[in-house]
C-alpha atoms as a PDB file:
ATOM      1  CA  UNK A   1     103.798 100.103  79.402  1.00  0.00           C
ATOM      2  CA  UNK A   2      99.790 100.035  80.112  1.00  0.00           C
ATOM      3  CA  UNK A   3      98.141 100.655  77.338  1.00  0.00           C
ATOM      4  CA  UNK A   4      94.541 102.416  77.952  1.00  0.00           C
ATOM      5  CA  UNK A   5      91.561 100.894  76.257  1.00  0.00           C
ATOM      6  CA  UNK A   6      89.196 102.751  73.724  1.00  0.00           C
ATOM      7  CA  UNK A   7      85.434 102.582  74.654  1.00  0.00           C
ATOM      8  CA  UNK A   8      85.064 100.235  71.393  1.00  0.00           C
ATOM      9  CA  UNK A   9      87.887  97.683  72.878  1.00  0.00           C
ATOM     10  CA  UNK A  10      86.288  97.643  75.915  1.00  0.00           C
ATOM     11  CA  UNK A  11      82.955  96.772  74.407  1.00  0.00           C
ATOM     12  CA  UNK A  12      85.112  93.979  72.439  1.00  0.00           C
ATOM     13  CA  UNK A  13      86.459  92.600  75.595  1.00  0.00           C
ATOM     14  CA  UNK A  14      83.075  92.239  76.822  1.00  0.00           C
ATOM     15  CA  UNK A  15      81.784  90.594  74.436  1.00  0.00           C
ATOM     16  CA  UNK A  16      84.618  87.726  74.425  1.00  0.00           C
ATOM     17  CA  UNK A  17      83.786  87.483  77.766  1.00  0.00           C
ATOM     18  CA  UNK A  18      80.618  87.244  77.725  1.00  0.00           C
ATOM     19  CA  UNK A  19      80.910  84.148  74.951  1.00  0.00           C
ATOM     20  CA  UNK A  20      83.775  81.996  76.717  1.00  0.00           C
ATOM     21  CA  UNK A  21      81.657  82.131  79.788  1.00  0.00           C
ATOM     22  CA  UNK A  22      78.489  80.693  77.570  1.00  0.00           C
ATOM     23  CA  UNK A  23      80.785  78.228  76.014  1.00  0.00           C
ATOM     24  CA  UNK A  24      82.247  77.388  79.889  1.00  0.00           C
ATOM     25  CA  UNK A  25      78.167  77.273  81.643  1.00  0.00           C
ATOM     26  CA  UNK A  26      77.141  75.146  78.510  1.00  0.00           C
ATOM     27  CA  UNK A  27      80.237  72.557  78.790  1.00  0.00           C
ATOM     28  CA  UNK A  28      79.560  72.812  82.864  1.00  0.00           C
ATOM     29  CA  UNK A  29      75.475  71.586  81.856  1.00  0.00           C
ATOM     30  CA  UNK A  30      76.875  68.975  79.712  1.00  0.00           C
ATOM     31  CA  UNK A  31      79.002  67.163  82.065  1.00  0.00           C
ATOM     32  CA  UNK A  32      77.626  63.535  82.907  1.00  0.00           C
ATOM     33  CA  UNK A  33      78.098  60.222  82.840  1.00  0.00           C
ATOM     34  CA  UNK A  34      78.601  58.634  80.063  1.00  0.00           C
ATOM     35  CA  UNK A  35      79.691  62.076  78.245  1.00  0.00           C
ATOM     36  CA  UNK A  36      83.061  62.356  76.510  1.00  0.00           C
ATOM     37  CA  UNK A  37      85.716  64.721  76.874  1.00  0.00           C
ATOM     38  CA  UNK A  38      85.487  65.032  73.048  1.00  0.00           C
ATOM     39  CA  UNK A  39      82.107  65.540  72.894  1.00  0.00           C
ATOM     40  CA  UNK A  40      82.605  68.583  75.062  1.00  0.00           C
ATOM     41  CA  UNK A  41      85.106  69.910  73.249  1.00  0.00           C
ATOM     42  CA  UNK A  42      82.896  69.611  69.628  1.00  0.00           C
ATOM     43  CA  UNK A  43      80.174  72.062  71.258  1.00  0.00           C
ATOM     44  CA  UNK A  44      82.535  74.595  72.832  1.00  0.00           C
ATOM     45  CA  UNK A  45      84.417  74.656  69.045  1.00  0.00           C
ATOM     46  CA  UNK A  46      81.293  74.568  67.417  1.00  0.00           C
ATOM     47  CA  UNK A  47      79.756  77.457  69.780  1.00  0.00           C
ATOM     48  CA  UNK A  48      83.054  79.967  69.351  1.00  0.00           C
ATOM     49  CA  UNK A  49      82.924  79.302  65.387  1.00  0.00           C
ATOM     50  CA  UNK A  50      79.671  80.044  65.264  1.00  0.00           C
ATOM     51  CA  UNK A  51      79.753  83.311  67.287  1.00  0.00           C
ATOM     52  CA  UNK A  52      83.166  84.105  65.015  1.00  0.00           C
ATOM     53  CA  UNK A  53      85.274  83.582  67.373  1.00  0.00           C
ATOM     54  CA  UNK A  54      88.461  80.950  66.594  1.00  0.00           C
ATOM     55  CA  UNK A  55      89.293  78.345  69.233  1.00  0.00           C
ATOM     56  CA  UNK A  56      92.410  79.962  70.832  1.00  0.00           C
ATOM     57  CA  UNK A  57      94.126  76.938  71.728  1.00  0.00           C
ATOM     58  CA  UNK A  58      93.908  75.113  68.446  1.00  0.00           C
ATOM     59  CA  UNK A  59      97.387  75.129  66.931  1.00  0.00           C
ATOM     60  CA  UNK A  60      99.193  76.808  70.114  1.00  0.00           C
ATOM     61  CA  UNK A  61     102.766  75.296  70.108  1.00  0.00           C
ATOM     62  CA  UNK A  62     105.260  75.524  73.007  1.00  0.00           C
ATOM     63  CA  UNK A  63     108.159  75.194  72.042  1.00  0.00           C
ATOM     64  CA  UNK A  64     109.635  71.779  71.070  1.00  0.00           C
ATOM     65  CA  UNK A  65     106.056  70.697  71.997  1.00  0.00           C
ATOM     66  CA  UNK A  66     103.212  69.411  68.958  1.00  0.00           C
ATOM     67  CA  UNK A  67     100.609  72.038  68.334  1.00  0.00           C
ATOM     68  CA  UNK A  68      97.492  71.281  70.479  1.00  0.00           C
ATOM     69  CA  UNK A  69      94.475  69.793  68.579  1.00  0.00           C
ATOM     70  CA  UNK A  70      91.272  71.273  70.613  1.00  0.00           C
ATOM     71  CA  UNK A  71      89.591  73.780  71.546  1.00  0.00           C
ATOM     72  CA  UNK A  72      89.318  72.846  75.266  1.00  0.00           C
ATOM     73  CA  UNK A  73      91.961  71.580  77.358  1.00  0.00           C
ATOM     74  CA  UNK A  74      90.399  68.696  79.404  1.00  0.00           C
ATOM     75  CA  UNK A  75      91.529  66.449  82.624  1.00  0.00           C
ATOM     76  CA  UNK A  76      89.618  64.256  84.416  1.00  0.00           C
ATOM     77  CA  UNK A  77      90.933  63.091  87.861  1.00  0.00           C
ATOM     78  CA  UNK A  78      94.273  63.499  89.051  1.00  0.00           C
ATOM     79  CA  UNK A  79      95.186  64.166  84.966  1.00  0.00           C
ATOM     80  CA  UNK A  80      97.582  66.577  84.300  1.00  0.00           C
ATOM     81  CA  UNK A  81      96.851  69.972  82.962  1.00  0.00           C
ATOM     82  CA  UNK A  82      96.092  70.854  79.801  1.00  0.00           C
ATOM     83  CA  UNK A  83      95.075  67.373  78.823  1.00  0.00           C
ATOM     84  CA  UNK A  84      93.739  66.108  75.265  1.00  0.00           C
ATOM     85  CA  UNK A  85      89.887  65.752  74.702  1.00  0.00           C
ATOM     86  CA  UNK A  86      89.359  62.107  74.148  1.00  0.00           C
ATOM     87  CA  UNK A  87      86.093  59.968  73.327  1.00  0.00           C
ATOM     88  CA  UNK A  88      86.137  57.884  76.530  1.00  0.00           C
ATOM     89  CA  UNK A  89      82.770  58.544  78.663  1.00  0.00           C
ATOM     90  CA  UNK A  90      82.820  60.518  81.792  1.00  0.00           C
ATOM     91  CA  UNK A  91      81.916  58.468  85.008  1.00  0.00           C
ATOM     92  CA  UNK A  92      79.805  58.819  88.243  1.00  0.00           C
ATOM     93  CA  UNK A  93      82.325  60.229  90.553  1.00  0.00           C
ATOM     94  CA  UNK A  94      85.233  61.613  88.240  1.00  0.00           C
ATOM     95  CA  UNK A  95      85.874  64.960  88.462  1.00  0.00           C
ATOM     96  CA  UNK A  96      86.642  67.201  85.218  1.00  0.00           C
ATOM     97  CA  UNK A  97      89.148  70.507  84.819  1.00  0.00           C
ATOM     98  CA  UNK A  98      88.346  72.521  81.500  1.00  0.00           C
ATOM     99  CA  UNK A  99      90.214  75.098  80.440  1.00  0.00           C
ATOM    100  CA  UNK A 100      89.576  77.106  77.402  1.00  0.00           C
ATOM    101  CA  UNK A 101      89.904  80.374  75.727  1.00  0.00           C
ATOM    102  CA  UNK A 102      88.573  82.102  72.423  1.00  0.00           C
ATOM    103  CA  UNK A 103      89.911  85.049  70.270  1.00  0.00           C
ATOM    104  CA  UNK A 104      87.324  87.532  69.013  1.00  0.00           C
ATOM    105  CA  UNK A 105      87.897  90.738  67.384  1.00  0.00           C
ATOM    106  CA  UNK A 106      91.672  90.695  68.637  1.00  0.00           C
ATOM    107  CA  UNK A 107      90.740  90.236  71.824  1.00  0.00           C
ATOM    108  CA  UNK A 108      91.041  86.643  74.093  1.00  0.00           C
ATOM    109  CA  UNK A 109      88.559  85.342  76.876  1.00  0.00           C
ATOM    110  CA  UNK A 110      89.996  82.627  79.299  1.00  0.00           C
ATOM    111  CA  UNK A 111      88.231  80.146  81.881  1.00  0.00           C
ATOM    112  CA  UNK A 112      88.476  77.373  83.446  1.00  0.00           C
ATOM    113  CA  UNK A 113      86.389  75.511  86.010  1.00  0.00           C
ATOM    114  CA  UNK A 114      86.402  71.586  87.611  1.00  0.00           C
ATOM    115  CA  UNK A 115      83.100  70.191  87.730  1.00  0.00           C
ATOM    116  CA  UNK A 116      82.159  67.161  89.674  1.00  0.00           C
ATOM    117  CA  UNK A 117      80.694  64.065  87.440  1.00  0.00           C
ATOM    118  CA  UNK A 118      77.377  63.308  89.127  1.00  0.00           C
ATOM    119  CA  UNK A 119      78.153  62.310  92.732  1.00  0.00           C
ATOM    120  CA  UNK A 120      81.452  63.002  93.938  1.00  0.00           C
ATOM    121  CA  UNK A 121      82.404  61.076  97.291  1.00  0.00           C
ATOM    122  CA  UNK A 122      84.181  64.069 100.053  1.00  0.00           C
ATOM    123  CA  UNK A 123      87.386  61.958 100.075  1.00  0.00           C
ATOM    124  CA  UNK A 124      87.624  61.658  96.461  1.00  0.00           C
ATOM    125  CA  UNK A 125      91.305  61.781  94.804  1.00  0.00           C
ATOM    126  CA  UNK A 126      91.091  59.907  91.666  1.00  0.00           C
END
């Protein structure tokens, strides 16, 4: 069954929207050399807190899986998915998936985006 949104949840939507792609254009600045996954991941927490939002991915558990740690799900390279943020530095070349998502006002805003690290060679499949 659809359910039709009120005027106010629509304005809600928007507005979770409107932060997770903030939090997603700000990581997408960051990324460097010599920049850590985990370092990325501290802003975009620190940026959905701030706004009142709560890290939607923080404490998701599939099942028989450990509840996830971060706030952004982050994979350099030919990394899996849904990778763990870790505090080893970027590199000229790599390229890095984040995925991430925030809930605000009962309400959830999803991205994701791959973002070259400085130059990227046209063959590259790290």
């Amino acid at each position: 069954m659809i359910i039709a949104k009120s005027q106010k949840d629509m304005e809600k939507m928007r507005a979770v929207g409107e932060l997770i792609a903030e939090v997603r254009e700000t990581l997408r600045a960051m990324v460097a050399p010599g920049v850590s996954t985990l370092e990325l991941n501290t802003v975009a927490e620190k940026m959905m807190r701030d706004a009142g939002a709560i890290p939607t991915f923080i404490g998701y558990k599939p099942r028989g899986m450990v509840p996830f740690p971060f706030a952004i799900c982050a994979s350099p390279n030919a990394e899996v998915v849904h990778g763990f943020s870790k505090d080893v530095p970027l590199v000229e070349g790599d390229i890095i998936s984040l995925d991430m998502a925030c809930t605000l006002e009962g309400f959830v805003g999803d991205t994701a985006i791959t973002v070259p690290v400085g130059e990227v060679s046209d063959d590259s499949s790290s």
